[in-house]
PDB file of N, CA and C in Angstrom:
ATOM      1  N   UNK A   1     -58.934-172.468 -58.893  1.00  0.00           N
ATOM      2  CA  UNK A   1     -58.764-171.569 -57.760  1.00  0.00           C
ATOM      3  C   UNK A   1     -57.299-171.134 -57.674  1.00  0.00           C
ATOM      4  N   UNK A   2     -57.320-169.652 -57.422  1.00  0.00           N
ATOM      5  CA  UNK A   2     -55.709-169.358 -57.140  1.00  0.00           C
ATOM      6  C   UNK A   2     -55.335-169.550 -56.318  1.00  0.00           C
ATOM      7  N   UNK A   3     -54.311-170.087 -56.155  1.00  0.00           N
ATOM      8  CA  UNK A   3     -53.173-170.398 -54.874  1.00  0.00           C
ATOM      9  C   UNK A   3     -52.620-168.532 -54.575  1.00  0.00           C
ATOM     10  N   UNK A   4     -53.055-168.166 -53.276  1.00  0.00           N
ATOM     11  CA  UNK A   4     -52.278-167.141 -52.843  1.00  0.00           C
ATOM     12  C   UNK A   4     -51.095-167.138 -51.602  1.00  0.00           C
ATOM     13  N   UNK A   5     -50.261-166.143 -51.634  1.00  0.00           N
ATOM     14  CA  UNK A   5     -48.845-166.272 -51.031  1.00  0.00           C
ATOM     15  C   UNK A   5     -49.661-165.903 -49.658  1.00  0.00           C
ATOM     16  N   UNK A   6     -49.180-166.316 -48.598  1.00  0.00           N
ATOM     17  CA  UNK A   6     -49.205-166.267 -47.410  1.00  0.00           C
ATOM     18  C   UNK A   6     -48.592-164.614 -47.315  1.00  0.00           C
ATOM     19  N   UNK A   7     -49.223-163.232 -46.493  1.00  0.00           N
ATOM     20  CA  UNK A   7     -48.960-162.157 -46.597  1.00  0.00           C
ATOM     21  C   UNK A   7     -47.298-162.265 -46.570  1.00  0.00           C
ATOM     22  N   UNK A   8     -47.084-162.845 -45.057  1.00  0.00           N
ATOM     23  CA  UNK A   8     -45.485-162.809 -44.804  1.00  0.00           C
ATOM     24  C   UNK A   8     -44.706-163.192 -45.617  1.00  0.00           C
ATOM     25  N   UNK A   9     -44.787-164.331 -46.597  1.00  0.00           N
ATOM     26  CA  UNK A   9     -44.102-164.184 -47.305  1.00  0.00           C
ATOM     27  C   UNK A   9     -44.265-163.103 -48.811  1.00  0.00           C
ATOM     28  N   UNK A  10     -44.905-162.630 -49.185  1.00  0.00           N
ATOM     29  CA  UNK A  10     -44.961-161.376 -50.069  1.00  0.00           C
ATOM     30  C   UNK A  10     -44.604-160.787 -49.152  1.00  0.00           C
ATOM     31  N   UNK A  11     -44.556-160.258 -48.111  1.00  0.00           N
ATOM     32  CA  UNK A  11     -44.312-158.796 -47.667  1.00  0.00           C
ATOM     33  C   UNK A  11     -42.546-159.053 -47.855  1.00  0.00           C
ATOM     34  N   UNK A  12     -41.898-160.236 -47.557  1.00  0.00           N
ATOM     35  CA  UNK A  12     -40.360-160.618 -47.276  1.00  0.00           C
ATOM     36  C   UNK A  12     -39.978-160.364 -49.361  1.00  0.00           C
ATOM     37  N   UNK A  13     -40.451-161.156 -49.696  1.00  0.00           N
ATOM     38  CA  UNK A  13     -40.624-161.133 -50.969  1.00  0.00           C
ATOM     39  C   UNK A  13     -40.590-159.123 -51.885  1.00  0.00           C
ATOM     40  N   UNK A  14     -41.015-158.630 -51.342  1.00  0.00           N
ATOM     41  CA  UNK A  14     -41.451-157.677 -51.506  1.00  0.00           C
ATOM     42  C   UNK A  14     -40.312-156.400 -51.252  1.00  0.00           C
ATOM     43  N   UNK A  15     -39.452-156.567 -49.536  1.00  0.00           N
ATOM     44  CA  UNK A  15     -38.822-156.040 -49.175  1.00  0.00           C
ATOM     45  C   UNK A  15     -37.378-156.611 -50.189  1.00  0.00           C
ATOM     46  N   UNK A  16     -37.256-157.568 -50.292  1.00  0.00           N
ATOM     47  CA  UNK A  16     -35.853-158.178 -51.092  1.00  0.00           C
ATOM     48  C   UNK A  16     -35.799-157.817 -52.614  1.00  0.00           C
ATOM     49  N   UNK A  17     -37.041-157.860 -53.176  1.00  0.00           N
ATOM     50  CA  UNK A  17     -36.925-156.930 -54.636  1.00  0.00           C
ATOM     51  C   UNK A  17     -36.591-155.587 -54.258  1.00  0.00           C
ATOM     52  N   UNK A  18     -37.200-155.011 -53.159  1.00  0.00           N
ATOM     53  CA  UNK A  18     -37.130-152.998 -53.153  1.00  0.00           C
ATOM     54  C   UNK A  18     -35.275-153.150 -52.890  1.00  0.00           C
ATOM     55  N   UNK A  19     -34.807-153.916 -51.750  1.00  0.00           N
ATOM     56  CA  UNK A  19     -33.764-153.752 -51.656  1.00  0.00           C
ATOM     57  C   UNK A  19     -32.610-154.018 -53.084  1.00  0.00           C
ATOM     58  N   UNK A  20     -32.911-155.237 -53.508  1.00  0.00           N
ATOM     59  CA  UNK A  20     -32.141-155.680 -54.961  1.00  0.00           C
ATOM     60  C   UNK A  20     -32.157-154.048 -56.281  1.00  0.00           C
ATOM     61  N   UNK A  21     -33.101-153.817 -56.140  1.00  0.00           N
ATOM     62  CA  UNK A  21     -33.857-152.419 -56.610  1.00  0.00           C
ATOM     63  C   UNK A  21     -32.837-150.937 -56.485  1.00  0.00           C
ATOM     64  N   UNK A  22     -32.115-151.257 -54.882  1.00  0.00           N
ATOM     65  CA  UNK A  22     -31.379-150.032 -54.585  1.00  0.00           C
ATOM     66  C   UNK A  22     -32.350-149.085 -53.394  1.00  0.00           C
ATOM     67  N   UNK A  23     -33.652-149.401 -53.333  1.00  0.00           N
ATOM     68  CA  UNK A  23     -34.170-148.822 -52.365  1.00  0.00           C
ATOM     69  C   UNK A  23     -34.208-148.952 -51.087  1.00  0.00           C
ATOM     70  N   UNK A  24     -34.032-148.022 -50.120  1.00  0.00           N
ATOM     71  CA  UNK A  24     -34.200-148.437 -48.640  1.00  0.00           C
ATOM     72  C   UNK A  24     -35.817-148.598 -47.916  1.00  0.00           C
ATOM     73  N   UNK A  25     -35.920-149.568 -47.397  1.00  0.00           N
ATOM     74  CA  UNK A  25     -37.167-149.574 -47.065  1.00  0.00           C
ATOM     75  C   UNK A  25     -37.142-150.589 -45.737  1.00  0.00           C
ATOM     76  N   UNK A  26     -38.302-150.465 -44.728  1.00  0.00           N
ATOM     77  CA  UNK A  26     -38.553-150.931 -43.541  1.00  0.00           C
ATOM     78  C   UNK A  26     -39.780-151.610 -43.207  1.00  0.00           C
ATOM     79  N   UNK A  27     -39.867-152.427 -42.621  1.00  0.00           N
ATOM     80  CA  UNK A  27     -41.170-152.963 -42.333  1.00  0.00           C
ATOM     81  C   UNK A  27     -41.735-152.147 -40.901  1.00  0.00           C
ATOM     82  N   UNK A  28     -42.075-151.345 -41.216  1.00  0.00           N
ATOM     83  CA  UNK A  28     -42.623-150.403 -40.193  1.00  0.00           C
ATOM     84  C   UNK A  28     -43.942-151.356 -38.851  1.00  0.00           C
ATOM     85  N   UNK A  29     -44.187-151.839 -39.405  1.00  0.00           N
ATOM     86  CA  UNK A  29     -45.254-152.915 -38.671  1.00  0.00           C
ATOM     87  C   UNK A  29     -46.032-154.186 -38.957  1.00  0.00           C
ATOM     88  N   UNK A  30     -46.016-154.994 -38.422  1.00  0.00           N
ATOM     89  CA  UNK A  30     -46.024-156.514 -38.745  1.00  0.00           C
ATOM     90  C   UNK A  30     -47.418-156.583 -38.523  1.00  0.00           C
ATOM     91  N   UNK A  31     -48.247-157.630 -39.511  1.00  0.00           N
ATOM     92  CA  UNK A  31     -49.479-158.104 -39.714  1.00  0.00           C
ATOM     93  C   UNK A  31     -49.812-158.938 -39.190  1.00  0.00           C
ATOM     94  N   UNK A  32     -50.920-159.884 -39.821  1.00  0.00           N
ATOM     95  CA  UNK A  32     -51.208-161.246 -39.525  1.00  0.00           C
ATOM     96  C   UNK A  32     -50.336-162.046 -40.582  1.00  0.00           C
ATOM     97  N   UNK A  33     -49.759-163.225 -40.538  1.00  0.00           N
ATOM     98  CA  UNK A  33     -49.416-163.843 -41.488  1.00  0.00           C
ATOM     99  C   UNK A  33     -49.665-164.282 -42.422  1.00  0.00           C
ATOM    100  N   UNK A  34     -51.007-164.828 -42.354  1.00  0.00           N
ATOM    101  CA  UNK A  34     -51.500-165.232 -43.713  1.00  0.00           C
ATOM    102  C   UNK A  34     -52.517-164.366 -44.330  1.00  0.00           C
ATOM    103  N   UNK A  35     -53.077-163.399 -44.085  1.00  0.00           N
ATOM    104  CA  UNK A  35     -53.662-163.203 -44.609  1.00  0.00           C
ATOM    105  C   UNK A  35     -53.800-161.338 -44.466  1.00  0.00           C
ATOM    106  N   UNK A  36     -53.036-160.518 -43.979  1.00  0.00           N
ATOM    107  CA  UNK A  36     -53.351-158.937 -43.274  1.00  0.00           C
ATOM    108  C   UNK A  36     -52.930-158.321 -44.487  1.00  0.00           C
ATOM    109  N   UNK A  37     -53.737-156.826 -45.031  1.00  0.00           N
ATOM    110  CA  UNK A  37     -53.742-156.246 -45.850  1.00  0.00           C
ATOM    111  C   UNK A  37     -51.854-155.288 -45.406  1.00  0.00           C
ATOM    112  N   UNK A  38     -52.150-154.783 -46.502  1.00  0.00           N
ATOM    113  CA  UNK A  38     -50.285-154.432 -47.228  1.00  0.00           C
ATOM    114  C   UNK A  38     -50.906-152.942 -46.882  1.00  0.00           C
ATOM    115  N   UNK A  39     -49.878-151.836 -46.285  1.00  0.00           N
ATOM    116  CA  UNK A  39     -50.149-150.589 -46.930  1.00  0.00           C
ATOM    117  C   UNK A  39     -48.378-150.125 -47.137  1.00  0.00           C
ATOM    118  N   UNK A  40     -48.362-149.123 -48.199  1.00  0.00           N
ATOM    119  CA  UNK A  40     -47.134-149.294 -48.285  1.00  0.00           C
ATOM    120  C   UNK A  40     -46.561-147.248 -48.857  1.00  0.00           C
ATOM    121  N   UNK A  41     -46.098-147.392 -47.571  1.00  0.00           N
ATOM    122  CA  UNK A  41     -45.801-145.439 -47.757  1.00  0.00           C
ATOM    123  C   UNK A  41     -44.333-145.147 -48.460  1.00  0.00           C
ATOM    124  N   UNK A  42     -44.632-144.687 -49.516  1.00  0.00           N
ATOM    125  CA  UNK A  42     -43.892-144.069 -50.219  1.00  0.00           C
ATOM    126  C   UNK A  42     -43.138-142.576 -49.710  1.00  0.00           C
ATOM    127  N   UNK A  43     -42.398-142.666 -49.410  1.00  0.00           N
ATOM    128  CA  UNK A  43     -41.825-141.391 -48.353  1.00  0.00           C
ATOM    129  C   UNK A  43     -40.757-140.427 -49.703  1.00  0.00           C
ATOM    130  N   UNK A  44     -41.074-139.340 -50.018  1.00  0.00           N
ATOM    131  CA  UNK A  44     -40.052-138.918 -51.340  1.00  0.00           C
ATOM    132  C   UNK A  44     -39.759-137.576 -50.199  1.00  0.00           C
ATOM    133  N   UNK A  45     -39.557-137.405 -48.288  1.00  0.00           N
ATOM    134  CA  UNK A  45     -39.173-136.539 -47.893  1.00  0.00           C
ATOM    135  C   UNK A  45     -39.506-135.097 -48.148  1.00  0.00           C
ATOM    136  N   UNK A  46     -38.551-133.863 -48.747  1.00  0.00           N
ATOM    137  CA  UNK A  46     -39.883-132.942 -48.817  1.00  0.00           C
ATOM    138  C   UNK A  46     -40.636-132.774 -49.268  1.00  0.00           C
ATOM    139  N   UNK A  47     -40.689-133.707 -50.671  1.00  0.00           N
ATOM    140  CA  UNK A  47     -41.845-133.319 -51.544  1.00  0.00           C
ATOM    141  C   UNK A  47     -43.074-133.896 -51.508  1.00  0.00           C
ATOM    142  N   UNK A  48     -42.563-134.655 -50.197  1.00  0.00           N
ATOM    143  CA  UNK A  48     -44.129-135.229 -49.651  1.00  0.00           C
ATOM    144  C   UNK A  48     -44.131-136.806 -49.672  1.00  0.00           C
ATOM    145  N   UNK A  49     -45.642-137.527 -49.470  1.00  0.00           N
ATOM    146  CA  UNK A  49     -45.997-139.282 -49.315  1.00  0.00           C
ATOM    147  C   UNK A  49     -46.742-139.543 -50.166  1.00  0.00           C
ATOM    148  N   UNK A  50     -46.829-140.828 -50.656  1.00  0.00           N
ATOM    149  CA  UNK A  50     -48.185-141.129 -50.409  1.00  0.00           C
ATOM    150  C   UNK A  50     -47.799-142.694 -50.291  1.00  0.00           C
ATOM    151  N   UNK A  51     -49.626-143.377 -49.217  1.00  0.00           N
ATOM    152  CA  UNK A  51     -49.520-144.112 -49.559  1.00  0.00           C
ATOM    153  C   UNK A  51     -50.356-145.187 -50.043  1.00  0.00           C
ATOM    154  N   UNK A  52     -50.074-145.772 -50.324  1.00  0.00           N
ATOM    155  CA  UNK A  52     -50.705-147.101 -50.991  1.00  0.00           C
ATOM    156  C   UNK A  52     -51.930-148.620 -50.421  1.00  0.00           C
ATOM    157  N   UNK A  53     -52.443-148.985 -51.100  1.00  0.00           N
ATOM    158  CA  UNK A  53     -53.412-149.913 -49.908  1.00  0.00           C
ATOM    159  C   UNK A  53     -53.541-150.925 -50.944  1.00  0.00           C
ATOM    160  N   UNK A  54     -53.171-152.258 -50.475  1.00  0.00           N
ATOM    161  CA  UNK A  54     -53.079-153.478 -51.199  1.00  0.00           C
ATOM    162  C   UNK A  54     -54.812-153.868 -51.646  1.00  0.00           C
ATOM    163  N   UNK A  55     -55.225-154.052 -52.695  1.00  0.00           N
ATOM    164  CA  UNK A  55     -56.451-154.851 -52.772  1.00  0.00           C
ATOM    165  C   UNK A  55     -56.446-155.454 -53.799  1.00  0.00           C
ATOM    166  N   UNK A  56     -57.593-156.377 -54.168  1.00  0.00           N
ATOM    167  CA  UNK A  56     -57.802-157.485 -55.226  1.00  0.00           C
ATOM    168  C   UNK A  56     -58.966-156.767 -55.642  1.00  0.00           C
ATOM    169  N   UNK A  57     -58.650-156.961 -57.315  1.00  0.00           N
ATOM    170  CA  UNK A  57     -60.171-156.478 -58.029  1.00  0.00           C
ATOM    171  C   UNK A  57     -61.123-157.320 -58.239  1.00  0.00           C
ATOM    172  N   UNK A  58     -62.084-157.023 -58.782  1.00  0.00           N
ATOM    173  CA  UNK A  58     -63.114-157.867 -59.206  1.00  0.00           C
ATOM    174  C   UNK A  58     -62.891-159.669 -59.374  1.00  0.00           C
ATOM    175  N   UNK A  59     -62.313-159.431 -60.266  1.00  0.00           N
ATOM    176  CA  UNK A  59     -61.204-160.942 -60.643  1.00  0.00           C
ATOM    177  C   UNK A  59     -60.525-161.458 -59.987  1.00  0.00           C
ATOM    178  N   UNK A  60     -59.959-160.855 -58.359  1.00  0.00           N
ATOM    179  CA  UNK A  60     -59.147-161.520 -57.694  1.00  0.00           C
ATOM    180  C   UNK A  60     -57.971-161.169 -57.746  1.00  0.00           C
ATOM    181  N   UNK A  61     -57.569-160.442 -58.511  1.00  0.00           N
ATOM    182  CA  UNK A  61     -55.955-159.890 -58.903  1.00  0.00           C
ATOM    183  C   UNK A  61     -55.397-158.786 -57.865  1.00  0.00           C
ATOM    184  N   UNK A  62     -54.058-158.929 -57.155  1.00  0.00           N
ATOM    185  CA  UNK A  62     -53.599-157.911 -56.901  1.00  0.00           C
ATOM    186  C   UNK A  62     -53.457-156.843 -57.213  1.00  0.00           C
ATOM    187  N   UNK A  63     -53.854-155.686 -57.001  1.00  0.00           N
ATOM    188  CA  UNK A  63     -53.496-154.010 -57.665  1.00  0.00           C
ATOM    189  C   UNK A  63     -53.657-153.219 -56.593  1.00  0.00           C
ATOM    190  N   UNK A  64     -53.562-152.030 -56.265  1.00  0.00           N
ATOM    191  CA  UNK A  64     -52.803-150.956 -54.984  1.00  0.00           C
ATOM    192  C   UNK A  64     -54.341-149.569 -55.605  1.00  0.00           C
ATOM    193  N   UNK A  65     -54.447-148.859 -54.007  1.00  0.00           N
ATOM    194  CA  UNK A  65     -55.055-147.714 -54.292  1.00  0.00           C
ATOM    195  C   UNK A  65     -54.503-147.233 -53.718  1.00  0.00           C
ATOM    196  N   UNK A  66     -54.465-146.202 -54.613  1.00  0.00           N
ATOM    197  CA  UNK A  66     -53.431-144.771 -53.508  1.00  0.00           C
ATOM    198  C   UNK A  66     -54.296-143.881 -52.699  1.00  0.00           C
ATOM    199  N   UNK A  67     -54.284-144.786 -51.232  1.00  0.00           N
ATOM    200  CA  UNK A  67     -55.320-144.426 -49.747  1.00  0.00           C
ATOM    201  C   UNK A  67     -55.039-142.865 -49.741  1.00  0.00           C
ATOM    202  N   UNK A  68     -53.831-142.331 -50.056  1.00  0.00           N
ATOM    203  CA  UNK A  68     -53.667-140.744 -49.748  1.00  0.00           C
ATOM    204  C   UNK A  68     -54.460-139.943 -50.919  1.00  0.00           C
ATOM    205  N   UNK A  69     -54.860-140.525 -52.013  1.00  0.00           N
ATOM    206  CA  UNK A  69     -55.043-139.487 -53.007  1.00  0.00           C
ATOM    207  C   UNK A  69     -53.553-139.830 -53.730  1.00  0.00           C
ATOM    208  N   UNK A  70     -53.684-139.214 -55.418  1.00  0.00           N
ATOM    209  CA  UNK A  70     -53.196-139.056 -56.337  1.00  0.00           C
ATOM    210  C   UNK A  70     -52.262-137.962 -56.105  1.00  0.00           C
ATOM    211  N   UNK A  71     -52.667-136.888 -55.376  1.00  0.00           N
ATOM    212  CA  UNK A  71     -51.120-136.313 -55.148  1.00  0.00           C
ATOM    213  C   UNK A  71     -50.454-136.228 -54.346  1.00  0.00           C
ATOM    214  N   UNK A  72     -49.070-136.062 -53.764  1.00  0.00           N
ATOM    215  CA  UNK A  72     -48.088-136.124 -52.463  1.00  0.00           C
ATOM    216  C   UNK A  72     -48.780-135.576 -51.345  1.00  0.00           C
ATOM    217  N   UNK A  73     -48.602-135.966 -50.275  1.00  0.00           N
ATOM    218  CA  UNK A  73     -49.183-135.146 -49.507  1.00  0.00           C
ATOM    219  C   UNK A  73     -48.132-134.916 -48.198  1.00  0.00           C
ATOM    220  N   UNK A  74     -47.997-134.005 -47.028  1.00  0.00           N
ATOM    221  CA  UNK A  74     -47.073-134.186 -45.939  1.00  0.00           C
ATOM    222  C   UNK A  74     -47.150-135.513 -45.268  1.00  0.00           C
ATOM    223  N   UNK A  75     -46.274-135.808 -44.687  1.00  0.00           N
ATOM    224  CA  UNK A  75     -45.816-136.795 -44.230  1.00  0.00           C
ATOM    225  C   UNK A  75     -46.726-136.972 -42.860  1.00  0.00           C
ATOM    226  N   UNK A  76     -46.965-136.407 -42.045  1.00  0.00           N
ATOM    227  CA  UNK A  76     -47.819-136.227 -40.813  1.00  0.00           C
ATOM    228  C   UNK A  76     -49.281-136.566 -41.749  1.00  0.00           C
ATOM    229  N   UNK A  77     -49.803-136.126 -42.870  1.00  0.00           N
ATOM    230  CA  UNK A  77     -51.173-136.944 -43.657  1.00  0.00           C
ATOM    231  C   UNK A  77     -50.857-138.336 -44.026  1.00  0.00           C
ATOM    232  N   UNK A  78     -49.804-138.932 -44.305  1.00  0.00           N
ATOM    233  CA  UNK A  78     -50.086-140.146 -44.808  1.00  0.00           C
ATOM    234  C   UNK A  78     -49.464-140.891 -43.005  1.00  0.00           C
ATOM    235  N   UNK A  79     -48.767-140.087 -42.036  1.00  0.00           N
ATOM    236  CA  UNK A  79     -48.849-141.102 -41.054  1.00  0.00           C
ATOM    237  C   UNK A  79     -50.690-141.126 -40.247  1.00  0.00           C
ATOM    238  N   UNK A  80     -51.283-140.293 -40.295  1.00  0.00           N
ATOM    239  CA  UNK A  80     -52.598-139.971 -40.119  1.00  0.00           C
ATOM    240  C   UNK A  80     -53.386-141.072 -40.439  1.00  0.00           C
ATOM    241  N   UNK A  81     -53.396-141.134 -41.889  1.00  0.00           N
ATOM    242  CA  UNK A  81     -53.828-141.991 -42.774  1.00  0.00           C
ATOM    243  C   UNK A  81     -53.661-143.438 -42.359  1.00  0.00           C
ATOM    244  N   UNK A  82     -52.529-143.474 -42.124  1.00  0.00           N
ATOM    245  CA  UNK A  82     -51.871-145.285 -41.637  1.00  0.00           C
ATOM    246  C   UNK A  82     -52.997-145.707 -40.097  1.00  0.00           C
ATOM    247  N   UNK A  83     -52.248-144.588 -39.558  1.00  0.00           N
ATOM    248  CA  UNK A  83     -52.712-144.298 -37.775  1.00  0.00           C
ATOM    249  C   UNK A  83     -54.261-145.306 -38.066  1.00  0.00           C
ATOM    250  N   UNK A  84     -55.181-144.059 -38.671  1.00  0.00           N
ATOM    251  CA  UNK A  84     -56.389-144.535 -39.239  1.00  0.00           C
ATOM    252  C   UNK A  84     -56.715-145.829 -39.410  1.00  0.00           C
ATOM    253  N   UNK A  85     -55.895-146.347 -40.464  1.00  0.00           N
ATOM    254  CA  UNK A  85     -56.358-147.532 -40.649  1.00  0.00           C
ATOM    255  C   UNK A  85     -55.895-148.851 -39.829  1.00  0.00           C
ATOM    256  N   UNK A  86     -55.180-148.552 -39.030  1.00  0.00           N
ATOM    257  CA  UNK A  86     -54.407-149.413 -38.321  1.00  0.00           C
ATOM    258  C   UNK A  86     -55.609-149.360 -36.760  1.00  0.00           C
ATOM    259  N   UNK A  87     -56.473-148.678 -36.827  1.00  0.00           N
ATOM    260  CA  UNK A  87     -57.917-148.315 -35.485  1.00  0.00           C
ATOM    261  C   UNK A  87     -58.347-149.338 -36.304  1.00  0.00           C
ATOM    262  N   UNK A  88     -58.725-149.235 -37.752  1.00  0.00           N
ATOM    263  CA  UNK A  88     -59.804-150.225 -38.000  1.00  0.00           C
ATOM    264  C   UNK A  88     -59.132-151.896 -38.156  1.00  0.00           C
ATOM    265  N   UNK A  89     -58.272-151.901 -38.453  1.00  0.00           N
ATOM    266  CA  UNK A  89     -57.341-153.656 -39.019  1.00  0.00           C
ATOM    267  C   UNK A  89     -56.303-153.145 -37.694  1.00  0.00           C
ATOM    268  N   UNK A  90     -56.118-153.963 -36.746  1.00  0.00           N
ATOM    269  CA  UNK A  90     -54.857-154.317 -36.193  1.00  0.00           C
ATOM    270  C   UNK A  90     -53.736-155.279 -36.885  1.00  0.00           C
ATOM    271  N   UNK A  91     -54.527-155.654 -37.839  1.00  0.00           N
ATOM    272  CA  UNK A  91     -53.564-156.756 -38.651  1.00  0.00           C
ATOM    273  C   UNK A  91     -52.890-156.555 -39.990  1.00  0.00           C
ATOM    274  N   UNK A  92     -53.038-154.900 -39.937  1.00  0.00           N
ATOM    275  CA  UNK A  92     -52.330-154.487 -41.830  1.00  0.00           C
ATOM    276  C   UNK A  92     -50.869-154.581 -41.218  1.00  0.00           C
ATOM    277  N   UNK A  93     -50.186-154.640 -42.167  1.00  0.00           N
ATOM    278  CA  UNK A  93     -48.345-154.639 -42.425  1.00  0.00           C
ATOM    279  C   UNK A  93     -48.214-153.450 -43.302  1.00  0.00           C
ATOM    280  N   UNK A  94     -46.986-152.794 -42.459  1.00  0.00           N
ATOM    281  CA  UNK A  94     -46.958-151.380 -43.192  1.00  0.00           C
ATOM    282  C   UNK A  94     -45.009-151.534 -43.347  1.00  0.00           C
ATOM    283  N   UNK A  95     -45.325-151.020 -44.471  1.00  0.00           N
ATOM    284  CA  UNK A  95     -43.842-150.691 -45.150  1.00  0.00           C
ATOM    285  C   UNK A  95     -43.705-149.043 -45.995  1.00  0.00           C
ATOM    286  N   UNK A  96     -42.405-149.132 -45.169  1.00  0.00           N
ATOM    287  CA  UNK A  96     -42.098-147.721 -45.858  1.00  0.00           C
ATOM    288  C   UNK A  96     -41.007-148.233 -46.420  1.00  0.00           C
ATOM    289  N   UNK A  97     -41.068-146.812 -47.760  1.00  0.00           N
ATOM    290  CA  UNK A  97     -40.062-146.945 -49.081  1.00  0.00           C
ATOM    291  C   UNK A  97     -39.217-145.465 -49.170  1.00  0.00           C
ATOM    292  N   UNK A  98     -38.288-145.836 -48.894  1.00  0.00           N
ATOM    293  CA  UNK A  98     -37.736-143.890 -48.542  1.00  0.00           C
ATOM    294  C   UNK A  98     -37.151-144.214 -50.358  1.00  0.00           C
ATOM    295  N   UNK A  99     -37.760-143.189 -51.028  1.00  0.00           N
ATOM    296  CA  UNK A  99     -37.640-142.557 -52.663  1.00  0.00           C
ATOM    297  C   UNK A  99     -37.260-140.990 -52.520  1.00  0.00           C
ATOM    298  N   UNK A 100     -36.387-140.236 -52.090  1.00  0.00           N
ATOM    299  CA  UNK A 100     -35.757-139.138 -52.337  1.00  0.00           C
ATOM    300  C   UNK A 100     -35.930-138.699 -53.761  1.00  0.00           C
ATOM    301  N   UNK A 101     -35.150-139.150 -54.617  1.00  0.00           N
ATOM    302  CA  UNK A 101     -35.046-139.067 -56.073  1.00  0.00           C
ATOM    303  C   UNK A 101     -36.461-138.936 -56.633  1.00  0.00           C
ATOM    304  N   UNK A 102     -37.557-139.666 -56.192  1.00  0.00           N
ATOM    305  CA  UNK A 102     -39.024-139.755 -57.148  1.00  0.00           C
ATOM    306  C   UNK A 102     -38.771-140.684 -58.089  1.00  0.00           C
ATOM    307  N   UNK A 103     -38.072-142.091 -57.928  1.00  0.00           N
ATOM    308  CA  UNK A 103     -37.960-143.006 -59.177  1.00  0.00           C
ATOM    309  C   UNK A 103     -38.507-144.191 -58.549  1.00  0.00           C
ATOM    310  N   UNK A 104     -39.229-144.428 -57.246  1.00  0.00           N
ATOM    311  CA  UNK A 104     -39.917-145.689 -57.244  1.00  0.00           C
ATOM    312  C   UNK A 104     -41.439-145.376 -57.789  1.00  0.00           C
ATOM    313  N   UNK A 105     -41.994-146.640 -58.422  1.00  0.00           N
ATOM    314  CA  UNK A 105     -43.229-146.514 -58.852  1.00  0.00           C
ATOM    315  C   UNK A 105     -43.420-147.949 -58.697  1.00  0.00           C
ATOM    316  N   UNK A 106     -44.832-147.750 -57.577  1.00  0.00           N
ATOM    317  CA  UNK A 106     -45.582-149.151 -57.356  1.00  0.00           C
ATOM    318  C   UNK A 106     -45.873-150.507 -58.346  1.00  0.00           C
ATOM    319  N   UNK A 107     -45.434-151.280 -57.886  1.00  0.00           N
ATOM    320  CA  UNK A 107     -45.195-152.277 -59.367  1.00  0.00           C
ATOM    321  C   UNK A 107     -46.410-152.810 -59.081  1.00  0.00           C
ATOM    322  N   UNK A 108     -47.022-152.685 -60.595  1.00  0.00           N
ATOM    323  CA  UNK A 108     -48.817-153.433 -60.625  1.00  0.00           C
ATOM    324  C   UNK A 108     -49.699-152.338 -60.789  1.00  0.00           C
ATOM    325  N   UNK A 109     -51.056-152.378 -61.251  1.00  0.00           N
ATOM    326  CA  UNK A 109     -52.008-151.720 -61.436  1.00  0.00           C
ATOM    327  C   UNK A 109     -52.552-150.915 -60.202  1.00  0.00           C
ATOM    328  N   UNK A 110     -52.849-149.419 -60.453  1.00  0.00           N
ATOM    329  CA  UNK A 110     -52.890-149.048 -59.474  1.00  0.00           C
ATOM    330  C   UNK A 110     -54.228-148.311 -60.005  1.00  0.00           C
ATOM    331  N   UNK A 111     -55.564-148.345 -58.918  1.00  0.00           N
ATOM    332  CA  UNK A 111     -56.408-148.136 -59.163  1.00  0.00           C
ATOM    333  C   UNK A 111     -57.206-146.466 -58.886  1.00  0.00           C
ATOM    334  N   UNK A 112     -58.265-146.025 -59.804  1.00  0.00           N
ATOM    335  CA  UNK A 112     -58.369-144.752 -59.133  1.00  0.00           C
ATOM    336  C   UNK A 112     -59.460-144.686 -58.131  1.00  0.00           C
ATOM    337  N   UNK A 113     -59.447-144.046 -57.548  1.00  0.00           N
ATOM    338  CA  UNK A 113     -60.385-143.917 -56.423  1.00  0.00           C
ATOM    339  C   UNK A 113     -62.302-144.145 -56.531  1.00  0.00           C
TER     340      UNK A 113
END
């Protein structure tokens, strides 16, 4: 059986690589601790969002779907999007990643829709 990280600590975990990284990023809203799904908005400003939704595949493994769709979308759609899912889970943790440049890319398998 896998031993999994308690959310809070991946999400802390998580923010200290983006920062080591050079990226600015925020914990926009706090979860449950052990266990509340990740969503994680990629903000690249005008050229748009997207963002991301933590899940385990088949096997149990961490990998990300991109909740917005595959391409950028305005920023008012992926806060929509969050809004959304935050009616259904009061307990997701949301982080934003401000990427201006377009050089962050979600580390891990990212699945298609």
């Amino acid at each position: 059986m896998e031993t999994r990280l308690k959310t809070w600590v991946w999400v802390q975990a998580f923010l200290r690589q983006l920062e080591a990284d050079g990226y600015m990023a925020a914990l926009l809203s706090r979860g449950d601790d052990d266990a509340g799904a990740v969503l994680v908005k990629v903000n690249r400003f005008t050229d748009g969002c997207r963002v991301y939704t933590q899940v385990r595949t088949e096997l149990g493994e961490l990998a990300w779907l991109a909740g917005t769709g595959s391409d950028l979308v305005p920023e008012s759609d992926a806060d929509s999007y969050i809004g959304r899912q935050r009616k259904y889970d009061a307990d997701i943790w949301v982080i934003e990643v401000e990427d201006p440049k377009g050089t962050y890319g979600i580390d891990g398998v990212v699945l298609e829709d």
